[in-house]
C-alpha atoms as a PDB file:
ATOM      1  CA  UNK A   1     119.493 103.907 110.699  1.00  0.00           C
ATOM      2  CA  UNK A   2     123.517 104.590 111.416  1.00  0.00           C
ATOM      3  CA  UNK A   3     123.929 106.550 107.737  1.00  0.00           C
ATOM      4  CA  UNK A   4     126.814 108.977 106.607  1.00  0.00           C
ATOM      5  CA  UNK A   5     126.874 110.430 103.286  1.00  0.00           C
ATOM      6  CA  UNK A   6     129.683 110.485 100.761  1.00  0.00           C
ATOM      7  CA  UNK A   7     129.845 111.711  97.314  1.00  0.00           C
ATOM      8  CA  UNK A   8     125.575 112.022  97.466  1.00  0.00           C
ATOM      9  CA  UNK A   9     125.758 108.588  97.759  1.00  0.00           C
ATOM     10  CA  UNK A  10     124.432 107.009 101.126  1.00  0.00           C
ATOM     11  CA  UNK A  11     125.877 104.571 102.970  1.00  0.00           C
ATOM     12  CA  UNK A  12     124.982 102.396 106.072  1.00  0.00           C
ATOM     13  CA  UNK A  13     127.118 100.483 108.292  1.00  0.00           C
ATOM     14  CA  UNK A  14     125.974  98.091 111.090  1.00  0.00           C
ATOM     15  CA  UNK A  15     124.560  95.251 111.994  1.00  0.00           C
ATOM     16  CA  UNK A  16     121.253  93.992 110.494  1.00  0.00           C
ATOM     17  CA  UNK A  17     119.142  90.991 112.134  1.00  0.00           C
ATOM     18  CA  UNK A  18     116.729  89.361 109.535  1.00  0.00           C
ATOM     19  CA  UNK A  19     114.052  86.815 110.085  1.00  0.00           C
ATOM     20  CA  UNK A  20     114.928  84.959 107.506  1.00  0.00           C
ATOM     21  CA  UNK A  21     111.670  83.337 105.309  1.00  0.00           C
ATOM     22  CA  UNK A  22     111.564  79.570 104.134  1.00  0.00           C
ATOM     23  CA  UNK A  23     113.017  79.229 100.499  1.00  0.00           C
ATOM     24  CA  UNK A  24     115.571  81.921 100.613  1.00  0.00           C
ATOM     25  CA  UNK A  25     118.814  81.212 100.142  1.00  0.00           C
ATOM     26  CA  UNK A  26     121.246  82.994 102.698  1.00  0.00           C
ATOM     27  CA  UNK A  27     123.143  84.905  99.596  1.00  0.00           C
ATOM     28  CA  UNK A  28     119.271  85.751  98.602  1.00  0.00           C
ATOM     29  CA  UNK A  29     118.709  87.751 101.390  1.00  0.00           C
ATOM     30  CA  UNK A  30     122.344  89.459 101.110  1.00  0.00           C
ATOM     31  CA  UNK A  31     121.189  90.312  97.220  1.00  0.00           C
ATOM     32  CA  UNK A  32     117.876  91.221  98.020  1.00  0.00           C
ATOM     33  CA  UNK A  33     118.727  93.897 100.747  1.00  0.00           C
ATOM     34  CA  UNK A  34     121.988  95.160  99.254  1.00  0.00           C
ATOM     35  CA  UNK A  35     119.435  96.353  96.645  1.00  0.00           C
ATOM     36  CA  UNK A  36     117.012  97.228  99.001  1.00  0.00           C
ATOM     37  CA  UNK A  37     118.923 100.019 101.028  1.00  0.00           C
ATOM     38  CA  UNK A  38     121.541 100.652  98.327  1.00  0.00           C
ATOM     39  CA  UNK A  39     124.533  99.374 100.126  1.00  0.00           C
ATOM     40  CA  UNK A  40     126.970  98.351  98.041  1.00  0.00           C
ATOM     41  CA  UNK A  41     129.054  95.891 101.228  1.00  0.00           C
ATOM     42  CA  UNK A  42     127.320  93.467 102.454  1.00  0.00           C
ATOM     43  CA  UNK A  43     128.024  90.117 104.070  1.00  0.00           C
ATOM     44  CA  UNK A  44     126.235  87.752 106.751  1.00  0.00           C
ATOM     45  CA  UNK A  45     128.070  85.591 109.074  1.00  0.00           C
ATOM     46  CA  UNK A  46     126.880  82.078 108.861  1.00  0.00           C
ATOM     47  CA  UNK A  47     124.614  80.982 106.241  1.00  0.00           C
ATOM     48  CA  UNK A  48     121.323  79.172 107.081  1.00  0.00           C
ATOM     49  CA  UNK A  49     119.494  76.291 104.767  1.00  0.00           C
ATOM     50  CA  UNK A  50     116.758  77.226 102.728  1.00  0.00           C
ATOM     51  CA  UNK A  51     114.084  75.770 104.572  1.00  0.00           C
ATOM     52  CA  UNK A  52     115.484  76.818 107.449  1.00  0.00           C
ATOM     53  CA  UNK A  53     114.074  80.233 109.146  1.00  0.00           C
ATOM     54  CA  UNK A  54     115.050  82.691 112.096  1.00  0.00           C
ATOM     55  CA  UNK A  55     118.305  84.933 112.617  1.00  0.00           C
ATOM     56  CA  UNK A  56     120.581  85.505 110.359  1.00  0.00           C
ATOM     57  CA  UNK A  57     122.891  88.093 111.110  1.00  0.00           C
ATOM     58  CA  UNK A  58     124.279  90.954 108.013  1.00  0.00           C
ATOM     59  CA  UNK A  59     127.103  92.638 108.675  1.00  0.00           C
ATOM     60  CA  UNK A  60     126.524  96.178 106.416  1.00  0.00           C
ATOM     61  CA  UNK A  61     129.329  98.968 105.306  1.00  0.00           C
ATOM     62  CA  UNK A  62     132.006  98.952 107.638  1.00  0.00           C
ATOM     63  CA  UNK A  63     130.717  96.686 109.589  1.00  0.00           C
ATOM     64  CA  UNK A  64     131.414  93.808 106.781  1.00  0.00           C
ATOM     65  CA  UNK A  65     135.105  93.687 108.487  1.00  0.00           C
ATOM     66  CA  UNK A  66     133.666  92.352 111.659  1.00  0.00           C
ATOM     67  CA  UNK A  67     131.191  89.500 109.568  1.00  0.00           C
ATOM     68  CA  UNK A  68     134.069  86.883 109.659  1.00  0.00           C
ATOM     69  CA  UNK A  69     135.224  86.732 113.819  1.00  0.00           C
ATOM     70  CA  UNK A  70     131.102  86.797 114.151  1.00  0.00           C
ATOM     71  CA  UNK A  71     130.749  83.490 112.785  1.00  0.00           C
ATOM     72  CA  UNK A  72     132.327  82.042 115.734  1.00  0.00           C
ATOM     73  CA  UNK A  73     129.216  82.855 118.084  1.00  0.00           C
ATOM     74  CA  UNK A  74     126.985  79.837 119.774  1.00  0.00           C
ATOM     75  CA  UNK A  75     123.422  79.639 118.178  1.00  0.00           C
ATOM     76  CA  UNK A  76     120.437  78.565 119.310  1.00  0.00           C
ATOM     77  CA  UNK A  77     117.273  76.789 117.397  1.00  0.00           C
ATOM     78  CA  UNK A  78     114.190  74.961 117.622  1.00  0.00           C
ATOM     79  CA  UNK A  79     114.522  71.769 115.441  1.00  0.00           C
ATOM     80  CA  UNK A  80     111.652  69.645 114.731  1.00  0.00           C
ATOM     81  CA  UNK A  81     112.644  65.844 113.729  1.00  0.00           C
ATOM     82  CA  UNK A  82     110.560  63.674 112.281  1.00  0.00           C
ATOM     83  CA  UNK A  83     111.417  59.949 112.901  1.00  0.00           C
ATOM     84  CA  UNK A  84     110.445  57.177 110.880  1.00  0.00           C
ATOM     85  CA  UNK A  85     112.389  57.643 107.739  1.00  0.00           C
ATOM     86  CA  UNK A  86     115.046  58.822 105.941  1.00  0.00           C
ATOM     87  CA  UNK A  87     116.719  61.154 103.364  1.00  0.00           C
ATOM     88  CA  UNK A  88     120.176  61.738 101.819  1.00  0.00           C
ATOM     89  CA  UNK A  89     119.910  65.002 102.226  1.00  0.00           C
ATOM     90  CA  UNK A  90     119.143  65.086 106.188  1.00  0.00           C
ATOM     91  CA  UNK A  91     116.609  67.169 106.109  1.00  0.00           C
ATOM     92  CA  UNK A  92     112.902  67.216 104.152  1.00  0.00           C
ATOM     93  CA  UNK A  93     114.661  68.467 101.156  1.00  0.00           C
ATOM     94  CA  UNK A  94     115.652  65.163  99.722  1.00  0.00           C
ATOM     95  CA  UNK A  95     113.596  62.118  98.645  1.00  0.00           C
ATOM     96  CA  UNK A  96     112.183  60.400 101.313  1.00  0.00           C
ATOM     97  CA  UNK A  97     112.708  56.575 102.012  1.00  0.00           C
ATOM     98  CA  UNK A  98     110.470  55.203 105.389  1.00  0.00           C
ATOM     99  CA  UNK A  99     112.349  53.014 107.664  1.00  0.00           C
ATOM    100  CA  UNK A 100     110.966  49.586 107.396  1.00  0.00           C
ATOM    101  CA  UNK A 101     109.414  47.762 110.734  1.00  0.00           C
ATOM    102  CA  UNK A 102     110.108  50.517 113.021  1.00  0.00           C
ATOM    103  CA  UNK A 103     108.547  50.253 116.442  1.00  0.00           C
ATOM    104  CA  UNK A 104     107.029  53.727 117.935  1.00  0.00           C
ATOM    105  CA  UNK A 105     109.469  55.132 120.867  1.00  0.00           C
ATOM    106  CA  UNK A 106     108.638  56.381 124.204  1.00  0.00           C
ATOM    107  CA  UNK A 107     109.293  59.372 125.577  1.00  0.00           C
ATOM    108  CA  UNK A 108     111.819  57.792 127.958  1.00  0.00           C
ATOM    109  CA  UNK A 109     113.523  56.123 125.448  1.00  0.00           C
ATOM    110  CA  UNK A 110     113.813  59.748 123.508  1.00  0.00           C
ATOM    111  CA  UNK A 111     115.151  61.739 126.628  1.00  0.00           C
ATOM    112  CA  UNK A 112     117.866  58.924 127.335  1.00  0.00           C
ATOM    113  CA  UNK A 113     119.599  58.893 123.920  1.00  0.00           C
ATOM    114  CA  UNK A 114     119.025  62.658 123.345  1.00  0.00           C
ATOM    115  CA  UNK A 115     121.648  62.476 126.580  1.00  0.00           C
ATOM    116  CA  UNK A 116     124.207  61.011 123.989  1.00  0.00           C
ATOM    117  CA  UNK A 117     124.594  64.597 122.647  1.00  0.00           C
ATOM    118  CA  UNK A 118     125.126  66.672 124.612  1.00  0.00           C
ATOM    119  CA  UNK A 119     128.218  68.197 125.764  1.00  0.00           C
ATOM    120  CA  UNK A 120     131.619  67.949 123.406  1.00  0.00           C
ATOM    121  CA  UNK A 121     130.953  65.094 120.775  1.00  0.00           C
ATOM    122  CA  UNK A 122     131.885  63.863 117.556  1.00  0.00           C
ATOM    123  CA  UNK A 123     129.557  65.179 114.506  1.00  0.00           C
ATOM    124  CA  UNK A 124     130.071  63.358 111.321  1.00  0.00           C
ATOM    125  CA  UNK A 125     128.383  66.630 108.815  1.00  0.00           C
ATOM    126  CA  UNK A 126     126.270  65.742 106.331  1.00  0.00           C
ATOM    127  CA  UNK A 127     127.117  64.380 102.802  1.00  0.00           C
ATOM    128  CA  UNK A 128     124.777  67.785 101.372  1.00  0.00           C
ATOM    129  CA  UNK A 129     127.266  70.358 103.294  1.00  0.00           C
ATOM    130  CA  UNK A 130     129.732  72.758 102.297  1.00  0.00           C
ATOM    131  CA  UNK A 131     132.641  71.037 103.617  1.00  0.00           C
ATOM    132  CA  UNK A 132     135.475  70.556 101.307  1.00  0.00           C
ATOM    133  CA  UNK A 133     136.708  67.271 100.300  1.00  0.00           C
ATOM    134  CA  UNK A 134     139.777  67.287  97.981  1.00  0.00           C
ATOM    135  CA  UNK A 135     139.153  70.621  96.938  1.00  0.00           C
ATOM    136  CA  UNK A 136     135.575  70.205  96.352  1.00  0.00           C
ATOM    137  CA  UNK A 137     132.600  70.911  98.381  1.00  0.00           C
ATOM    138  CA  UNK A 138     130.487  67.982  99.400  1.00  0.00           C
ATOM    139  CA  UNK A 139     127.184  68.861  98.298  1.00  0.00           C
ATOM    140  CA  UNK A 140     128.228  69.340  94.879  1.00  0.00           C
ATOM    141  CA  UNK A 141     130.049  65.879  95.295  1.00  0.00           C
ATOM    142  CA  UNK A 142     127.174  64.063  96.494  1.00  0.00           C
ATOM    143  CA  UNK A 143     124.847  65.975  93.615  1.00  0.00           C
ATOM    144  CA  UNK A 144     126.685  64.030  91.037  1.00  0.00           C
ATOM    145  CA  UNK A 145     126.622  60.924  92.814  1.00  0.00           C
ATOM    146  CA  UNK A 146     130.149  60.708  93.660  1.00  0.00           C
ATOM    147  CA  UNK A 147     131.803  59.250  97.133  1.00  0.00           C
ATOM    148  CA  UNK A 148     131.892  61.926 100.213  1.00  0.00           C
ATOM    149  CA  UNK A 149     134.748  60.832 102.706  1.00  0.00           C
ATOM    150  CA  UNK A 150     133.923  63.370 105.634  1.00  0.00           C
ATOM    151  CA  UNK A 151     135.272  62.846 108.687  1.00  0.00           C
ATOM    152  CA  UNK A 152     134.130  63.508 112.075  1.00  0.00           C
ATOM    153  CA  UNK A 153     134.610  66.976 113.821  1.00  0.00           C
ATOM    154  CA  UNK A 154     134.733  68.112 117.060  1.00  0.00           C
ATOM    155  CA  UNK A 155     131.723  70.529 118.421  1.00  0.00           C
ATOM    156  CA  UNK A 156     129.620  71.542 121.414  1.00  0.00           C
ATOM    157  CA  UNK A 157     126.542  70.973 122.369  1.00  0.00           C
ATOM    158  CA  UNK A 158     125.728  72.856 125.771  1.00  0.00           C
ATOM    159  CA  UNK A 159     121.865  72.518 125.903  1.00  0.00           C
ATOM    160  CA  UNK A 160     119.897  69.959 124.298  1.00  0.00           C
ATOM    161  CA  UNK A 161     115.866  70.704 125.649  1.00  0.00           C
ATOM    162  CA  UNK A 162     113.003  68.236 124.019  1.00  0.00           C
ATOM    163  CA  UNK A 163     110.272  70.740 123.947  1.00  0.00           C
ATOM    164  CA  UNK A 164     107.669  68.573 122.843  1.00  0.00           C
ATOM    165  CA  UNK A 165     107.193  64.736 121.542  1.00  0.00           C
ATOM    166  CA  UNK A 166     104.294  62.682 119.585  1.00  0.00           C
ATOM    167  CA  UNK A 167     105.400  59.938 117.408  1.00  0.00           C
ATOM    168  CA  UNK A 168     107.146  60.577 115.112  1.00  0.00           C
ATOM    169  CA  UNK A 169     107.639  64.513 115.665  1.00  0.00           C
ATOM    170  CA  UNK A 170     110.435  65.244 118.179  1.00  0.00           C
ATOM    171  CA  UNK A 171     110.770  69.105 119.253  1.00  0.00           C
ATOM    172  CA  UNK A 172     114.157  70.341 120.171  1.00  0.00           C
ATOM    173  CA  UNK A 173     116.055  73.421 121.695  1.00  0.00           C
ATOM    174  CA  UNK A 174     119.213  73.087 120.842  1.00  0.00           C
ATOM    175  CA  UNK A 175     122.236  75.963 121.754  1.00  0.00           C
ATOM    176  CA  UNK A 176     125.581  75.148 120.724  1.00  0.00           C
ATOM    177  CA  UNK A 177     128.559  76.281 119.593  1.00  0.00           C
ATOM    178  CA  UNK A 178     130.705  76.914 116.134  1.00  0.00           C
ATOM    179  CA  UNK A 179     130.379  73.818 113.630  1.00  0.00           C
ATOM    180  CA  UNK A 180     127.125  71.700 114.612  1.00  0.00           C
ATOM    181  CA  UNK A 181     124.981  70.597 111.957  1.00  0.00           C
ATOM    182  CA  UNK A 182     121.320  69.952 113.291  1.00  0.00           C
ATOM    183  CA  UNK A 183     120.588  67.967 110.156  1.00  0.00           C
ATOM    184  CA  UNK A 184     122.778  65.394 111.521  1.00  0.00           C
ATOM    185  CA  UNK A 185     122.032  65.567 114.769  1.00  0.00           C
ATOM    186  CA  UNK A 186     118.338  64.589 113.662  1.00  0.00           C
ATOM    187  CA  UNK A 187     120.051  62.106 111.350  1.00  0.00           C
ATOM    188  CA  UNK A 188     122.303  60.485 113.887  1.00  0.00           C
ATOM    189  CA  UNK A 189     118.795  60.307 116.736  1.00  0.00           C
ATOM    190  CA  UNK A 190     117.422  58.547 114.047  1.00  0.00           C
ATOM    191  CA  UNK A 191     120.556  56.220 113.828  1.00  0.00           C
ATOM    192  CA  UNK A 192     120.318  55.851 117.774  1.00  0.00           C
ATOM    193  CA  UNK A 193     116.513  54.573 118.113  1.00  0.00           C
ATOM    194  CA  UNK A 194     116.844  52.843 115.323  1.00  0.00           C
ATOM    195  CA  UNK A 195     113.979  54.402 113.287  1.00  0.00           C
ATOM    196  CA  UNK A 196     115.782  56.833 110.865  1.00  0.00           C
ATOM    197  CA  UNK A 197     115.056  60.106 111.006  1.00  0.00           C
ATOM    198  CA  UNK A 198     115.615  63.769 109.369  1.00  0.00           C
ATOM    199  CA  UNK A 199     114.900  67.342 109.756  1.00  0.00           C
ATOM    200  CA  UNK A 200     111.272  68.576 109.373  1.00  0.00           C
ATOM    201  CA  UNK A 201     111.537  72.231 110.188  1.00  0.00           C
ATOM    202  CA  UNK A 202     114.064  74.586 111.715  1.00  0.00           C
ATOM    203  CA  UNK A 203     114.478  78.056 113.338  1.00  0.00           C
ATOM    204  CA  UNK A 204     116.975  79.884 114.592  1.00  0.00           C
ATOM    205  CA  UNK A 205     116.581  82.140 117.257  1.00  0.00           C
ATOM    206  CA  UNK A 206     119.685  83.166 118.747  1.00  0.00           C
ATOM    207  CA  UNK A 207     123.195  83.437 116.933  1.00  0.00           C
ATOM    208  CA  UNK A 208     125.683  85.587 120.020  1.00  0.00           C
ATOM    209  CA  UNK A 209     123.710  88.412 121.249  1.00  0.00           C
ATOM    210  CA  UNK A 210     120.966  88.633 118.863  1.00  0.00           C
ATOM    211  CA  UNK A 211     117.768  86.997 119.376  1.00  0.00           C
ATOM    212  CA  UNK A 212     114.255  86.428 117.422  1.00  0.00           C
ATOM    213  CA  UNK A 213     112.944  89.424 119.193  1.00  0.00           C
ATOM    214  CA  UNK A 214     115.552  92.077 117.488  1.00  0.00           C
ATOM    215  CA  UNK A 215     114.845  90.366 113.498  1.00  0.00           C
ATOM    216  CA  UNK A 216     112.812  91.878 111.305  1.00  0.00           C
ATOM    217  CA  UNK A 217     111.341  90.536 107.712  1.00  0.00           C
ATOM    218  CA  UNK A 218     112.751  91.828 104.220  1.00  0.00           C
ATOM    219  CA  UNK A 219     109.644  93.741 103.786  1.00  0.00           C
ATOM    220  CA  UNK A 220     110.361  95.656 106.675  1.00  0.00           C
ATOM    221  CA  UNK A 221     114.007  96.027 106.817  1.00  0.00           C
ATOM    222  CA  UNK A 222     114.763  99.546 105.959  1.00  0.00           C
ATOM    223  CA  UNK A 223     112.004 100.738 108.436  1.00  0.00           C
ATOM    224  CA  UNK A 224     113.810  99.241 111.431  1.00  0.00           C
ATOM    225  CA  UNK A 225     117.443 100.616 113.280  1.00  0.00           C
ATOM    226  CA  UNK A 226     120.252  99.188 112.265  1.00  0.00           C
ATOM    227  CA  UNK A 227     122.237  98.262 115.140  1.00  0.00           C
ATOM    228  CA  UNK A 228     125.549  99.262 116.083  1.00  0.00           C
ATOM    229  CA  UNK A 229     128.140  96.524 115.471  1.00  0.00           C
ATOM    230  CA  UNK A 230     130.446  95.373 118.330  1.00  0.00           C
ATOM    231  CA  UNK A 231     133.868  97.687 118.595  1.00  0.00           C
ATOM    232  CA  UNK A 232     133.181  99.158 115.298  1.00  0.00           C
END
């Protein structure tokens, strides 16, 4: 690990890549390992859904400075989609509500209207995100049942990849830039065919830089090198 001492106290600074497990929160992870290696700064630099796995990206010590022009960097994941029904929460996290009389797609038909988003498009986020609306976040919003006026934003989509596809379970590679929301995107596919559709399962692999290959589990955290951050 990059260590110095001060005052018998250790300290580390750097950057940490963790595989983040399903069910952890993003501020989870920053709680459990700030306990784990006894750091007392630490901050990550773009949170990921619970369900969600794959990179996620701490920024420890003095390297906490850097966490905030870091969350700029394109990301990659592998998305699964699940077609055939809905949920208000985009992804398998809310209550599910199947589509009614929904004919089974072809592959075809899934490669032409995945064309639809790619490149710079329009992203309406998701009702259950932590946009602010008047002040107030939206997921807290739509918790209590009140109206969410979002409006669309702006973002990048510069590969879109279908990996694999067998009604109704759509495999994506998706690498894009700052803002993009795959929960909608597997919303708004759903919108497209016309069969609904929400997020099964996610990874991410790739956020700047750092891939799946450098992340390491909780478990195993303080075991691994910390790497140096960028112009630290």
């Amino acid at each position: 690990m990059l260590q110095y001492y001060s005052n018998n106290i250790m300290q580390t600074n750097g950057i940490l890549v963790i595989n983040k497990p399903p069910n952890w929160t993003s501020f989870d992870v920053v709680a459990k390992i700030r306990n784990k290696l006894g750091v007392k700064k630490v901050g990550h630099t773009g949170t990921l859904d619970p369900m969600a796995t794959g990179v996620l990206i701490l920024c420890l010590g003095k390297a906490t400075k850097l966490a905030q022009n870091m969350t700029g960097y394109d990301k990659e994941y592998v998305a699964e989609i699940m077609l055939g029904a809905t949920t208000p929460t985009d992804d398998a996290e809310g209550e599910l509500t199947p589509a009614k009389n929904v004919k089974k797609k072809s592959k075809t038909e899934i490669l032409e209207t995945l064309k639809k988003f790619k490149g710079e498009i329009f992203q309406l986020p998701p009702q259950f995100s932590a946009k602010k609306v008047k002040g107030k976040r939206a997921y807290a919003m739509a918790r209590k049942g009140e109206e969410v006026k979002l409006k669309p934003v702006k973002i990048k989509v510069h590969e879109l990849e279908l990996i694999s596809y067998k009604w109704p379970v759509v495999k994506l590679r998706i690498f894009c830039g700052k803002g993009f929301y795959v929960r909608a995107l597997a919303r708004d596919l759903g919108q497209k065919l016309g069969t609904g559709g929400y997020l099964s399962a996610l990874q991410r692999t790739k956020v700047g830089p750092y891939t799946i290959k450098q992340a390491v589990s909780i478990e195993t955290a303080e075991e691994k090198n910390i790497l140096p951050p960028p112009n630290l």
